[in-house]
C-alpha atoms as a PDB file:
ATOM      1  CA  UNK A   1      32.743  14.332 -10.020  1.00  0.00           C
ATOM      2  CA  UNK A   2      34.738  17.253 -10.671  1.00  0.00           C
ATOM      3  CA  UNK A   3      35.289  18.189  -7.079  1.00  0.00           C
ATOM      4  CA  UNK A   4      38.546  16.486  -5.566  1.00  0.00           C
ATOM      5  CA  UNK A   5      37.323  16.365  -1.764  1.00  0.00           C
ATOM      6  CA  UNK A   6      34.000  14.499  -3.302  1.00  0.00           C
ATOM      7  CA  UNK A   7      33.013  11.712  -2.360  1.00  0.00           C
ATOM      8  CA  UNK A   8      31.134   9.290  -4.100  1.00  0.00           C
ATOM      9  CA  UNK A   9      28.081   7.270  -1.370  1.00  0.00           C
ATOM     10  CA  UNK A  10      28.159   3.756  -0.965  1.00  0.00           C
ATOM     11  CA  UNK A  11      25.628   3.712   1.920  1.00  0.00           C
ATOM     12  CA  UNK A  12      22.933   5.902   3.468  1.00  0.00           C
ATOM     13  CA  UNK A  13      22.412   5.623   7.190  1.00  0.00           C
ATOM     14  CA  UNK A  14      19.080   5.983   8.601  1.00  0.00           C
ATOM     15  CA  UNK A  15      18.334   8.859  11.292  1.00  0.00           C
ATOM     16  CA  UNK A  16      14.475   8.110  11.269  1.00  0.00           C
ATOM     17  CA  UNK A  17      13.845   7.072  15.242  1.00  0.00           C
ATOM     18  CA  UNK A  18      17.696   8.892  15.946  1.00  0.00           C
ATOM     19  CA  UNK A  19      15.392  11.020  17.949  1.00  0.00           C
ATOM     20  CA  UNK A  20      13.952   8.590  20.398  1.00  0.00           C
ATOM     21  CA  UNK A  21      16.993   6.510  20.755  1.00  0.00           C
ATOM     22  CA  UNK A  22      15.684   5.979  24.600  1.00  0.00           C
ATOM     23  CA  UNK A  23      11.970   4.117  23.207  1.00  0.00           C
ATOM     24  CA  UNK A  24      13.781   2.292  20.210  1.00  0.00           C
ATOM     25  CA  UNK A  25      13.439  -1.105  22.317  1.00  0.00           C
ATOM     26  CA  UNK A  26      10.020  -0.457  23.369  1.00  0.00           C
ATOM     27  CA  UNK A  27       8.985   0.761  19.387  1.00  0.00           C
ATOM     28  CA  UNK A  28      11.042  -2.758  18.608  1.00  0.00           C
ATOM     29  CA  UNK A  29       8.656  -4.587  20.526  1.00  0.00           C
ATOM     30  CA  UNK A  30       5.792  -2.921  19.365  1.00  0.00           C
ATOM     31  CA  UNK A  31       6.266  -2.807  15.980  1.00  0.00           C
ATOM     32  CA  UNK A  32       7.164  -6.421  15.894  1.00  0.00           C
ATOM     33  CA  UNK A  33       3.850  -7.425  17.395  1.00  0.00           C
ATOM     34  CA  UNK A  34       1.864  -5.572  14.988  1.00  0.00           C
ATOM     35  CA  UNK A  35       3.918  -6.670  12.171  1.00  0.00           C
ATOM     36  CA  UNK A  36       3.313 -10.683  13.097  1.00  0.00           C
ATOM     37  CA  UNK A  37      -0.457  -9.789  13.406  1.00  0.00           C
ATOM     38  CA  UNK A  38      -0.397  -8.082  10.127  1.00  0.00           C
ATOM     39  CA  UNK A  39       1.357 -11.133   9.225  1.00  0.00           C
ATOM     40  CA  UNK A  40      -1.053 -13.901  10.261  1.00  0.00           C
ATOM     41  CA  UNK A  41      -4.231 -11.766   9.842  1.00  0.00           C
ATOM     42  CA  UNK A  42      -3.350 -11.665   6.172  1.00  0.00           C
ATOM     43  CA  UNK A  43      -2.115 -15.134   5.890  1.00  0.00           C
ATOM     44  CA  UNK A  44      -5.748 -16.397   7.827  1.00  0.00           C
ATOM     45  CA  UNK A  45      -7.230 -14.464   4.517  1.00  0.00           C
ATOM     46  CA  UNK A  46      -5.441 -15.567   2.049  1.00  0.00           C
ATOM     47  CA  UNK A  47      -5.618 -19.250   3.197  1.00  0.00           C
ATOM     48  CA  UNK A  48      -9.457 -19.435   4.202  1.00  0.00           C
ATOM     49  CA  UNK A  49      -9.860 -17.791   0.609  1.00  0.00           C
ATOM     50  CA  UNK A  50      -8.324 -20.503  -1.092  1.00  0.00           C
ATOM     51  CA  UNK A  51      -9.645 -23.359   1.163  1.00  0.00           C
ATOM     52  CA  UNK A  52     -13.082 -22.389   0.905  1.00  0.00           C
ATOM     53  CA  UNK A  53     -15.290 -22.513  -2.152  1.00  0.00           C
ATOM     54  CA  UNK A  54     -17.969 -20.227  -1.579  1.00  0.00           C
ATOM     55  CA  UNK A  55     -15.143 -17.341  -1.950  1.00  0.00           C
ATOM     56  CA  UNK A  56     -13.741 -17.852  -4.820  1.00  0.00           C
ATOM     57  CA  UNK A  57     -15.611 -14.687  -6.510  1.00  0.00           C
ATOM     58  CA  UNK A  58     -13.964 -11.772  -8.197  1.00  0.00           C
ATOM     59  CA  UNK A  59     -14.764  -9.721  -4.680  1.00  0.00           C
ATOM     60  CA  UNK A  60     -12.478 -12.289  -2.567  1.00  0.00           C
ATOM     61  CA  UNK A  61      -9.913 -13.435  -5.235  1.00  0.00           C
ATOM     62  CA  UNK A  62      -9.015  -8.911  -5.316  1.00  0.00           C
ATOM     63  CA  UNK A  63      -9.161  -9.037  -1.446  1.00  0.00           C
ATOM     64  CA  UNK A  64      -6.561 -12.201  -1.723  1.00  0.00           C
ATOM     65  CA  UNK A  65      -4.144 -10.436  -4.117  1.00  0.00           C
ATOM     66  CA  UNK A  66      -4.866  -7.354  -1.703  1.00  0.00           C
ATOM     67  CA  UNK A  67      -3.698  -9.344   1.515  1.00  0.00           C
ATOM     68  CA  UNK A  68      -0.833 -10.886  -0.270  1.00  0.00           C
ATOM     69  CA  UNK A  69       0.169  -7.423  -1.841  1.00  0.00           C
ATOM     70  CA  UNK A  70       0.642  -5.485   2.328  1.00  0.00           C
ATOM     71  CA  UNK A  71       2.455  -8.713   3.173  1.00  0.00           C
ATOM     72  CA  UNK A  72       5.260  -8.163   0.615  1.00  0.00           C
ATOM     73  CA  UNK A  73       5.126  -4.182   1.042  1.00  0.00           C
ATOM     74  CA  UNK A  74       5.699  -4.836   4.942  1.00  0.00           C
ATOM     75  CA  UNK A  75       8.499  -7.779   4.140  1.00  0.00           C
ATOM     76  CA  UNK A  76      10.150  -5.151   2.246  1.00  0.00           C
ATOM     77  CA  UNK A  77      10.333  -2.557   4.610  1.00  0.00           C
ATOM     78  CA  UNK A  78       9.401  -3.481   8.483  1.00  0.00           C
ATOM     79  CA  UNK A  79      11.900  -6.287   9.141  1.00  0.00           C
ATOM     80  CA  UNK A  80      14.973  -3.790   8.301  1.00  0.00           C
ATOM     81  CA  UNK A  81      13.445  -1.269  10.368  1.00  0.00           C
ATOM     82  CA  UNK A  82      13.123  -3.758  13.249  1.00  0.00           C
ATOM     83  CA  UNK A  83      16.563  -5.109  12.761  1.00  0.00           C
ATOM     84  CA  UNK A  84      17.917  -1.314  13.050  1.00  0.00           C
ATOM     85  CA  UNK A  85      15.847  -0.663  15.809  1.00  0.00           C
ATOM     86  CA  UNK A  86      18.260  -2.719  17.957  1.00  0.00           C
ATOM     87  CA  UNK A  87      21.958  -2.093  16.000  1.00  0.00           C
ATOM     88  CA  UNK A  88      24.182   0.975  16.793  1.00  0.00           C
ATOM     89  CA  UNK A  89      24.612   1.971  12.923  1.00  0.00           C
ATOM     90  CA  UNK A  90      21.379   1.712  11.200  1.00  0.00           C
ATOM     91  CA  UNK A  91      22.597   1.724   7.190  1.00  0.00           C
ATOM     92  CA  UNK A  92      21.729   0.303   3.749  1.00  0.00           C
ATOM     93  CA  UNK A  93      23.865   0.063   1.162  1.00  0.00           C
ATOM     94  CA  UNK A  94      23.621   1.878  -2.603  1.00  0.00           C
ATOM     95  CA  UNK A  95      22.468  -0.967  -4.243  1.00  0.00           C
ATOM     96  CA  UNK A  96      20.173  -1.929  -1.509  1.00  0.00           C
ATOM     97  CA  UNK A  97      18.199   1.337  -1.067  1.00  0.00           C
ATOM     98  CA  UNK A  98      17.620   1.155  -4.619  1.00  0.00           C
ATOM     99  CA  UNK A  99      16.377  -2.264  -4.575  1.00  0.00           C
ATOM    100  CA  UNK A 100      14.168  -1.098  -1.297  1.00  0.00           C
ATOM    101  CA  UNK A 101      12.812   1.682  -3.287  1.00  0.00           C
ATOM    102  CA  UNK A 102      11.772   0.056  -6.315  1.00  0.00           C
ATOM    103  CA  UNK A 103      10.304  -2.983  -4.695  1.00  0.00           C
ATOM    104  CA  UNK A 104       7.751  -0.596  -2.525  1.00  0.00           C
ATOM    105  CA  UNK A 105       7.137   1.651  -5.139  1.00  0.00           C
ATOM    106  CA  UNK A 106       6.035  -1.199  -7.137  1.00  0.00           C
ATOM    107  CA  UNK A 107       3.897  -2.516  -4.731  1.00  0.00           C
ATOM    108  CA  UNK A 108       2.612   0.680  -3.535  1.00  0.00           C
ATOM    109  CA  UNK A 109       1.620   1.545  -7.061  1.00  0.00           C
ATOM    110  CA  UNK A 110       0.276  -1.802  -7.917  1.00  0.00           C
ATOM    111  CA  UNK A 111      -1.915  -1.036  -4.683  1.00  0.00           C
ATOM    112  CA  UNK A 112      -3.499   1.914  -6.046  1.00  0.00           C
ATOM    113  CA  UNK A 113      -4.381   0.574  -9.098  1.00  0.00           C
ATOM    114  CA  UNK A 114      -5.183  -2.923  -7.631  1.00  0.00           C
ATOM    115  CA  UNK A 115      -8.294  -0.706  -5.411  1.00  0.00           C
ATOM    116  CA  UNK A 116      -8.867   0.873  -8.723  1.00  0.00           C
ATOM    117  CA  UNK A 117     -10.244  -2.459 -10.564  1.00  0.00           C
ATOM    118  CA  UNK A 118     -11.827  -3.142  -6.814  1.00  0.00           C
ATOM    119  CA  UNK A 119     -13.773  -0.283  -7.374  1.00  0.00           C
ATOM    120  CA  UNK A 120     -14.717  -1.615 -10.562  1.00  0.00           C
ATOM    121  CA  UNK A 121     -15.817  -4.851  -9.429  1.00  0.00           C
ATOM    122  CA  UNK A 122     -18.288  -3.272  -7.232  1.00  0.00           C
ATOM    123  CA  UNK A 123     -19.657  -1.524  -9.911  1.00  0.00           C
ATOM    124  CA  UNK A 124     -20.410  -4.376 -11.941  1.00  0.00           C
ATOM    125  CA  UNK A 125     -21.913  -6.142  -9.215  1.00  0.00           C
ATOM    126  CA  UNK A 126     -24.477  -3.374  -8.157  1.00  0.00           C
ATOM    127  CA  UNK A 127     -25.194  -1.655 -11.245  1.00  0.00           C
ATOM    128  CA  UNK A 128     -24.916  -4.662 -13.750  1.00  0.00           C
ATOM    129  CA  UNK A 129     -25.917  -8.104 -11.119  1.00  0.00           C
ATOM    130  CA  UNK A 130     -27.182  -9.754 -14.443  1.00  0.00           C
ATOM    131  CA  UNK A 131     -24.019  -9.645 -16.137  1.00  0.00           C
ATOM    132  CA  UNK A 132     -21.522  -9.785 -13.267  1.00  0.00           C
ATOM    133  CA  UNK A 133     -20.110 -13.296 -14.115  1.00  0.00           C
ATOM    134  CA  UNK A 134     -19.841 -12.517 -17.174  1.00  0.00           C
ATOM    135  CA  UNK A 135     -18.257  -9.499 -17.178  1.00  0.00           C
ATOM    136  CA  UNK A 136     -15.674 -10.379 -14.143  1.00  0.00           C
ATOM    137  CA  UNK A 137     -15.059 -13.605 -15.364  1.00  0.00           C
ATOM    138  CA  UNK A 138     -11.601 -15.403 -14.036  1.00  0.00           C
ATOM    139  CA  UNK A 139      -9.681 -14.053 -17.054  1.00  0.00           C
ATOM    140  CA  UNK A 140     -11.335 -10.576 -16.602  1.00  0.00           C
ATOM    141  CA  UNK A 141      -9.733 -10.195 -13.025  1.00  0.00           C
ATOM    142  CA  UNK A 142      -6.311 -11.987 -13.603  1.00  0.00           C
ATOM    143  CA  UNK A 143      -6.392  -9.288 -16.541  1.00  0.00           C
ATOM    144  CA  UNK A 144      -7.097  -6.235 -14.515  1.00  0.00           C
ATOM    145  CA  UNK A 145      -4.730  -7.439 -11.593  1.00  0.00           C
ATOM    146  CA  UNK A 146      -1.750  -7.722 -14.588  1.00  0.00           C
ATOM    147  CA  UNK A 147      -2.299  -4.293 -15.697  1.00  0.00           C
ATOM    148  CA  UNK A 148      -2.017  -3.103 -11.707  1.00  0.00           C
ATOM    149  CA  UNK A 149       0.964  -4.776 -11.656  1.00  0.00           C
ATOM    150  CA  UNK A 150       2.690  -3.470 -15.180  1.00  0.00           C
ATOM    151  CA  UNK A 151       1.675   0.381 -14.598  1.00  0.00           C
ATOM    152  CA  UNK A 152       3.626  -0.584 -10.414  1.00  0.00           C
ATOM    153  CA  UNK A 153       6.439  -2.235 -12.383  1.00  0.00           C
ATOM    154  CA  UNK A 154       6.787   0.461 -15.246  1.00  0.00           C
ATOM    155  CA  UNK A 155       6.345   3.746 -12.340  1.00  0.00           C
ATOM    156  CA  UNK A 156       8.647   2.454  -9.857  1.00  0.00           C
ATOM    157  CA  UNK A 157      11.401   1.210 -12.323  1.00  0.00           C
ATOM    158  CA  UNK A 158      11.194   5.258 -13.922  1.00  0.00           C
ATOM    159  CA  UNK A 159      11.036   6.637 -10.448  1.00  0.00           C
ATOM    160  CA  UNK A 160      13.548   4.536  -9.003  1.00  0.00           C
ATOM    161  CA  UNK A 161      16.110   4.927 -11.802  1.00  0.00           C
ATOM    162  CA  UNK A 162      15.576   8.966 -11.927  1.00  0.00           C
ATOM    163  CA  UNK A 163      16.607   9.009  -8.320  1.00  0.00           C
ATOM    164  CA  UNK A 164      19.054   6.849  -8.512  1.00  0.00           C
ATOM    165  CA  UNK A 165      20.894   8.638 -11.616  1.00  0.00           C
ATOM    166  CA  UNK A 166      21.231  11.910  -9.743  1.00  0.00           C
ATOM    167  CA  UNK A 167      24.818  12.132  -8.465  1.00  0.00           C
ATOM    168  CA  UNK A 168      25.144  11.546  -4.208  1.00  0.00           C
ATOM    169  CA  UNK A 169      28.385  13.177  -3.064  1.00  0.00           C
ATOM    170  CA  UNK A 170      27.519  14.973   0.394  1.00  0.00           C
ATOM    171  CA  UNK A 171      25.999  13.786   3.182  1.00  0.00           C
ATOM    172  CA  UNK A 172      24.625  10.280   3.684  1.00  0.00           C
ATOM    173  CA  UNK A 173      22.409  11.184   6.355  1.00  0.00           C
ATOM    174  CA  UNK A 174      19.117  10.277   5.101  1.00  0.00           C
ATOM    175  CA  UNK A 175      16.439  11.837   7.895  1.00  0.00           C
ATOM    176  CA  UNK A 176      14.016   8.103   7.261  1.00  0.00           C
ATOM    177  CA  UNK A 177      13.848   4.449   8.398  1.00  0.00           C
ATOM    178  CA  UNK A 178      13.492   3.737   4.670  1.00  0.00           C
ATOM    179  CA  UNK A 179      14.377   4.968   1.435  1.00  0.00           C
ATOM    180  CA  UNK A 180      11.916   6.648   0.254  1.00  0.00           C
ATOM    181  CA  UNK A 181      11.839   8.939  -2.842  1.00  0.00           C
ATOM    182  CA  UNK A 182      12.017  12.457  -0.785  1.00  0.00           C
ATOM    183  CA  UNK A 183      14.301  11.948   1.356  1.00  0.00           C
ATOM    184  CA  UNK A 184      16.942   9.967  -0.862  1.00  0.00           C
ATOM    185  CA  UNK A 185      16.522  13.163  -3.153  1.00  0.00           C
ATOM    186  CA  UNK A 186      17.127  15.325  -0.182  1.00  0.00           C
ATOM    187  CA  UNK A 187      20.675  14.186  -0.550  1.00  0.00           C
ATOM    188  CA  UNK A 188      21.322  14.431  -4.306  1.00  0.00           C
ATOM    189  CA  UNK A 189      24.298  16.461  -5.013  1.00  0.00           C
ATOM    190  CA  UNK A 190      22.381  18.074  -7.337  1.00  0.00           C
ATOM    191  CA  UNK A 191      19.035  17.324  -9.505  1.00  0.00           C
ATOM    192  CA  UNK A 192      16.779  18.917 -12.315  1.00  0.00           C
ATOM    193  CA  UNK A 193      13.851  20.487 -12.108  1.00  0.00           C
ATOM    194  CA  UNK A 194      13.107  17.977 -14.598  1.00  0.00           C
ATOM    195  CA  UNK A 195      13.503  14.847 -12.925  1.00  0.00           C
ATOM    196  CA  UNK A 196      11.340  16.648 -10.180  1.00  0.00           C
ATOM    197  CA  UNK A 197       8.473  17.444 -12.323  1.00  0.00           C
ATOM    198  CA  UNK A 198       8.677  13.624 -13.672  1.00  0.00           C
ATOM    199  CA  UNK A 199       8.393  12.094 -10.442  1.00  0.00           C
ATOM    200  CA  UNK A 200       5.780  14.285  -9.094  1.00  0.00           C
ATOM    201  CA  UNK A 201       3.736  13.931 -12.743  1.00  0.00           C
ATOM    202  CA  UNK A 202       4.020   9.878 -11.716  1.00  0.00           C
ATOM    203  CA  UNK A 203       2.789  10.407  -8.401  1.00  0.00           C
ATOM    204  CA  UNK A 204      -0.248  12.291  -9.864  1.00  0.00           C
ATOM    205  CA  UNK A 205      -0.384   9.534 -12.203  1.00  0.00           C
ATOM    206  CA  UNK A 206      -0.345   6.739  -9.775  1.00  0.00           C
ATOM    207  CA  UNK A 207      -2.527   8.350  -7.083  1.00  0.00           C
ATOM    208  CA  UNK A 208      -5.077  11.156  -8.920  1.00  0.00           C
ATOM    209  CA  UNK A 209      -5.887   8.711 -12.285  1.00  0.00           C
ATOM    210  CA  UNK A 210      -7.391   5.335 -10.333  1.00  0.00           C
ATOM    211  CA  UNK A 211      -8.720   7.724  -7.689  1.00  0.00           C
ATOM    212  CA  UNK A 212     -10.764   9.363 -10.848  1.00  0.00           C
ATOM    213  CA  UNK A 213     -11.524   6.022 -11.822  1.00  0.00           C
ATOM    214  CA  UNK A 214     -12.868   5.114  -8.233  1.00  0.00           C
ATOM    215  CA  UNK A 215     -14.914   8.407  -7.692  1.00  0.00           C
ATOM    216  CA  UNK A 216     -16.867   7.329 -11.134  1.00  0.00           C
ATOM    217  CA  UNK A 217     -17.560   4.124 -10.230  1.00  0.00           C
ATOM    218  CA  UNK A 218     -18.941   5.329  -7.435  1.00  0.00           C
ATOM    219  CA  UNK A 219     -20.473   7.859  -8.787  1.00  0.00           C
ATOM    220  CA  UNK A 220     -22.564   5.230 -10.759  1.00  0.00           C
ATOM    221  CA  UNK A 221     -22.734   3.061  -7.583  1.00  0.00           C
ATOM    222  CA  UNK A 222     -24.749   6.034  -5.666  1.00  0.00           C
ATOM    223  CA  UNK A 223     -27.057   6.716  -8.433  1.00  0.00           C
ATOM    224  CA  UNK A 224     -27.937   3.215  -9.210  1.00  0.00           C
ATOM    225  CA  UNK A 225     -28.586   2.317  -5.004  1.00  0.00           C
ATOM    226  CA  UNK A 226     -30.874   5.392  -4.651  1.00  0.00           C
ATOM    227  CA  UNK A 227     -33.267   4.002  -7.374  1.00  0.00           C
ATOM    228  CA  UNK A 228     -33.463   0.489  -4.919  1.00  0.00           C
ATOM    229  CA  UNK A 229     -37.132   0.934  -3.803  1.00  0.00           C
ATOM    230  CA  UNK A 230     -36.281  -0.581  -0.104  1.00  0.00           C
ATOM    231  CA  UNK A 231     -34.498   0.956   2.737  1.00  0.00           C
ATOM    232  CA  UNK A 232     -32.839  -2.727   3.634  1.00  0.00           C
ATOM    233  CA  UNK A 233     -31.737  -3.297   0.005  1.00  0.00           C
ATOM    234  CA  UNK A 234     -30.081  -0.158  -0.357  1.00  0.00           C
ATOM    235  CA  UNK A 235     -28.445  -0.536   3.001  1.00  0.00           C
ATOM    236  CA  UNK A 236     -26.904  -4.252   1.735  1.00  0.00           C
ATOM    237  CA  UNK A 237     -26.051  -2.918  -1.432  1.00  0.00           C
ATOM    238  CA  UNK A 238     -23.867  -0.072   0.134  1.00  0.00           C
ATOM    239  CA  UNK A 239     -22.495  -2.170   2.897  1.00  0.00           C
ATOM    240  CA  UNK A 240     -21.001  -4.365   0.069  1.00  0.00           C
ATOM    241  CA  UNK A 241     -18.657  -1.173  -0.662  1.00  0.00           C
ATOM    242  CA  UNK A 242     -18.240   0.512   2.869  1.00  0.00           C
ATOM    243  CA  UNK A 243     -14.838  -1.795   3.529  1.00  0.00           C
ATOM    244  CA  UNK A 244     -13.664  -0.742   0.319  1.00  0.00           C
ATOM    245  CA  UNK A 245     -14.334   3.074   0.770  1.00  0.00           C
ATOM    246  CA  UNK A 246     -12.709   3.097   4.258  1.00  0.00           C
ATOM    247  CA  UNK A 247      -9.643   1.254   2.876  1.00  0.00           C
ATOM    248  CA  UNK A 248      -9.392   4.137  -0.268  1.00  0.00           C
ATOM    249  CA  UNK A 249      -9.601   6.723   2.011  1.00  0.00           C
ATOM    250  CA  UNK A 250      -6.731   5.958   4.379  1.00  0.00           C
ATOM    251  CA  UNK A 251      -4.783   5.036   1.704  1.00  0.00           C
ATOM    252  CA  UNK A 252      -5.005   7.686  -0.903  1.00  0.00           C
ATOM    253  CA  UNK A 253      -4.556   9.971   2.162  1.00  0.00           C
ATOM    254  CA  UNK A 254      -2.042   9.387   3.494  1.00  0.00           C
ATOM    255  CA  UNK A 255      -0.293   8.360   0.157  1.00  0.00           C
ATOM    256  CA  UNK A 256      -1.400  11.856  -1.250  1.00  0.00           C
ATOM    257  CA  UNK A 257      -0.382  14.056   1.960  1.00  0.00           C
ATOM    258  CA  UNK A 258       3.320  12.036   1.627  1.00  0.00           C
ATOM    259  CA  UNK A 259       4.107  12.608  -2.275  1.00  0.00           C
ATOM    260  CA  UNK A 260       1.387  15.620  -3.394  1.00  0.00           C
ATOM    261  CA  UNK A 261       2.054  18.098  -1.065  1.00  0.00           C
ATOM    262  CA  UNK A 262       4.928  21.181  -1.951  1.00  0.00           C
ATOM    263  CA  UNK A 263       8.303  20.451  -1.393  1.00  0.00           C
ATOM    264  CA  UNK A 264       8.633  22.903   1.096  1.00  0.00           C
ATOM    265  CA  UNK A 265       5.572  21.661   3.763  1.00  0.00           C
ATOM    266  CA  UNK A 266       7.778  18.484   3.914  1.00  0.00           C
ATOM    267  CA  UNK A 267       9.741  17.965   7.602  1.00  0.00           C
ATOM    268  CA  UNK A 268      11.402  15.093   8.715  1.00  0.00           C
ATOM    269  CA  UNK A 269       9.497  14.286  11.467  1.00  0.00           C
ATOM    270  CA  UNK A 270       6.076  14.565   9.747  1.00  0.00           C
ATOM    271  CA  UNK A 271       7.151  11.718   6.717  1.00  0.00           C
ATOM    272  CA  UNK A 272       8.322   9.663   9.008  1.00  0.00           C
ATOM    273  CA  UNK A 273       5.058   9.856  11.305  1.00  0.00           C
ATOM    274  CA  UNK A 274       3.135   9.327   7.936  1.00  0.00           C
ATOM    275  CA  UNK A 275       5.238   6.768   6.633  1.00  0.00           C
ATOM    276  CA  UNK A 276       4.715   4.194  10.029  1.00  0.00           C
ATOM    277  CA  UNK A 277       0.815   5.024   9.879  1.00  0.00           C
ATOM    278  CA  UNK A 278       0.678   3.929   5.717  1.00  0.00           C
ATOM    279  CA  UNK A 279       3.543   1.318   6.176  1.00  0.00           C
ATOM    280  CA  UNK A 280       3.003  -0.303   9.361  1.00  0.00           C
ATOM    281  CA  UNK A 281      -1.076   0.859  10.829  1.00  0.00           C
ATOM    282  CA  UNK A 282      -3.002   0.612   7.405  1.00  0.00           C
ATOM    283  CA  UNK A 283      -1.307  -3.015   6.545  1.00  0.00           C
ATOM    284  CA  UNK A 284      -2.223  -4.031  10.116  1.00  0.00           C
ATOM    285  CA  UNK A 285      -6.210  -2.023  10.052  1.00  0.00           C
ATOM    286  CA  UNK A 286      -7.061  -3.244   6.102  1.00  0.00           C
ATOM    287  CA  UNK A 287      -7.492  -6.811   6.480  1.00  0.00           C
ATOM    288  CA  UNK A 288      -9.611  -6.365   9.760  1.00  0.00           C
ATOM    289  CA  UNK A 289     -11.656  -3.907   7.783  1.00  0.00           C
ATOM    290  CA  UNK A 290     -12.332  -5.831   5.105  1.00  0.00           C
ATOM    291  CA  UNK A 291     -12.685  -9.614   6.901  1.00  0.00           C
ATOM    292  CA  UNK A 292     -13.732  -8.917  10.379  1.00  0.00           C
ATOM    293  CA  UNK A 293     -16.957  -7.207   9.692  1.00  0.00           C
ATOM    294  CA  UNK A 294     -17.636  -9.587   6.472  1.00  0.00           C
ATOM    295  CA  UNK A 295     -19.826 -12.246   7.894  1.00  0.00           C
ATOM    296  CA  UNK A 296     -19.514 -14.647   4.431  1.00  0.00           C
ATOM    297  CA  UNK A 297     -15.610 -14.022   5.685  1.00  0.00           C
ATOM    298  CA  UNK A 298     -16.544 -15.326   9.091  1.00  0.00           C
ATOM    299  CA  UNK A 299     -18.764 -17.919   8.294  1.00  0.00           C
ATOM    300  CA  UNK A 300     -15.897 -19.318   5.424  1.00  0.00           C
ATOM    301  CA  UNK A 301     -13.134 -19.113   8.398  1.00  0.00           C
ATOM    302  CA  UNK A 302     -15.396 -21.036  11.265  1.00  0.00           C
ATOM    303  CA  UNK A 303     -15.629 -23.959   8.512  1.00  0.00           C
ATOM    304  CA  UNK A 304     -11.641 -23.766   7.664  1.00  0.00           C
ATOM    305  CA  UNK A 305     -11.201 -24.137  11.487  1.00  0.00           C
ATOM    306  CA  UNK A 306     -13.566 -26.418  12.047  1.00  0.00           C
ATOM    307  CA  UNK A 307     -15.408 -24.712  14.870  1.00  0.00           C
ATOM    308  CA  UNK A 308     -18.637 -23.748  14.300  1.00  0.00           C
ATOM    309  CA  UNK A 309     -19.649 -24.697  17.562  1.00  0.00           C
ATOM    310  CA  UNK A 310     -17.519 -21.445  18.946  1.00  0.00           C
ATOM    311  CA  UNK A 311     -19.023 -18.477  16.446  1.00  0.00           C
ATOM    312  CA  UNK A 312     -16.731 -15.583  15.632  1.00  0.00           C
ATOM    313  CA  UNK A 313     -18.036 -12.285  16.974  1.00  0.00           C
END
């Protein structure tokens, strides 16, 4: 603080949607409608997961931690973004972007690593069925979602508090409808080349190692449903993993094309166009991927409604 005209930021105001300030009602109304499906689509899978027996397997109880997971990460971050949709000055305080940050970054991470053990899961189940109670007892998967959580909890709290270190004297334009870690740094007064490499060696440790971890498991996977003698059994086996691959792939896209690419391909406009498809589309797409086309899902929901008499397409 040794400049005397400097002054220190209490706030950051969001420009994110400044340039569409004539469709902010109509993005209101549409991103509130696919927030409160996202909302009660996850809530139908949590619920019918816990009311019904026959799913309470290692598969189900990730998919239940999974749903629960994209319903925080969209509390944290959609219902500001709806609220400033509709006010004049869209802002956040200090205090309040760093809260913001850490809380997605630790679900976000938690979420990588959380389709990490996933991946494991299926691996047990198709290339060890003998063992797969045993090895993904209870225990086991409380275990493995734990460790998901602790690596979230210890990257965001790193990330967050690097950012949040830096000094933030100039502009409090932040060029987002959240705080996320590139644009918040954008508007550091100044920062090391340090604290850059840190972050970006997190990202690659957050995205890159369970995506490793995935690609071997699936690796495995492959290899052990090519030796199935029948055509049907080695479609079933690999249908059991299709939701699961579709759901890696949008998310370790997009999440890799936000927070791997060079500082200098970043623009304004394309995080923010990333940032509603990964915070917003892939919360409201996963659980519809991974229930609708599940008929053990659909048969477990018709009994929880009690209305087997009106099957679920």
């Amino acid at each position: 603080m040794a400049g005397v005209n400097e002054t220190v930021v209490r706030e950051f105001v969001f420009l994110g949607f400044s340039s569409l300030a004539r469709l902010q009602q109509l993005l209101f109304v549409i991103f509130l409608l696919f927030y409160l499906f996202t909302l009660g689509t996850n809530a139908t899978i949590i619920s019918t997961i816990v009311l019904d027996r026959a799913l309470h397997t290692p598969m189900y109880f990730f998919l239940a931690v999974l749903s629960c997971s994209e319903t925080c990460y969209t509390f944290v971050i959609v219902p500001k973004m709806l609220v400033d949709l509709l006010t004049q000055k869209e802002s956040i305080s200090f205090l309040g972007c760093a809260i913001q940050m850490f809380t997605f970054l630790f679900l976000g991470c938690s979420h990588s690593f959380l389709l990490a053990a996933m991946g494991y899961d299926r691996y047990v189940a198709i290339c060890n069925p003998l063992r797969y109670t045993v090895l993904m007892g209870h225990v086991v998967c409380v275990r493995l979602v734990a460790v998901a959580c602790v690596c979230g909890f210890t990257v965001s709290l790193v990330t967050t508090s690097l950012v949040f270190h830096l000094p933030f004297h100039s502009s409090n334009q932040l060029h987002h409808f959240f705080c996320d870690i590139s644009p918040v740094l954008k508007l550091a007064s100044q920062h090391s080349r340090l604290s850059q490499m840190v972050i970006f060696m997190l990202g690659v440790f957050v995205l890159v190692i369970p995506l490793l971890l995935i690609l071997v498991s699936y690796i495995c996977i492959i290899s052990a449903i090519l030796k199935i003698p029948s055509s049907v059994g080695r479609y079933k086996a690999f249908s059991t993993c299709a939701s699961h691959l579709i759901v890696v792939t949008v998310h370790y896209g997009c999440a890799s094309f936000n927070y791997l690419r060079p500082k200098s391909n970043h623009s304004s406009s394309q995080d923010t166009l990333i940032s509603v498809s990964y915070t917003i589309l892939t919360p409201l797409f996963n659980p519809m991927i991974y229930s609708l086309r599940n008929k053990e899902f659909k048969s477990a929901l018709r009994r929880a409604m009690g209305q087997t008499s009106f099957p679920v397409n």
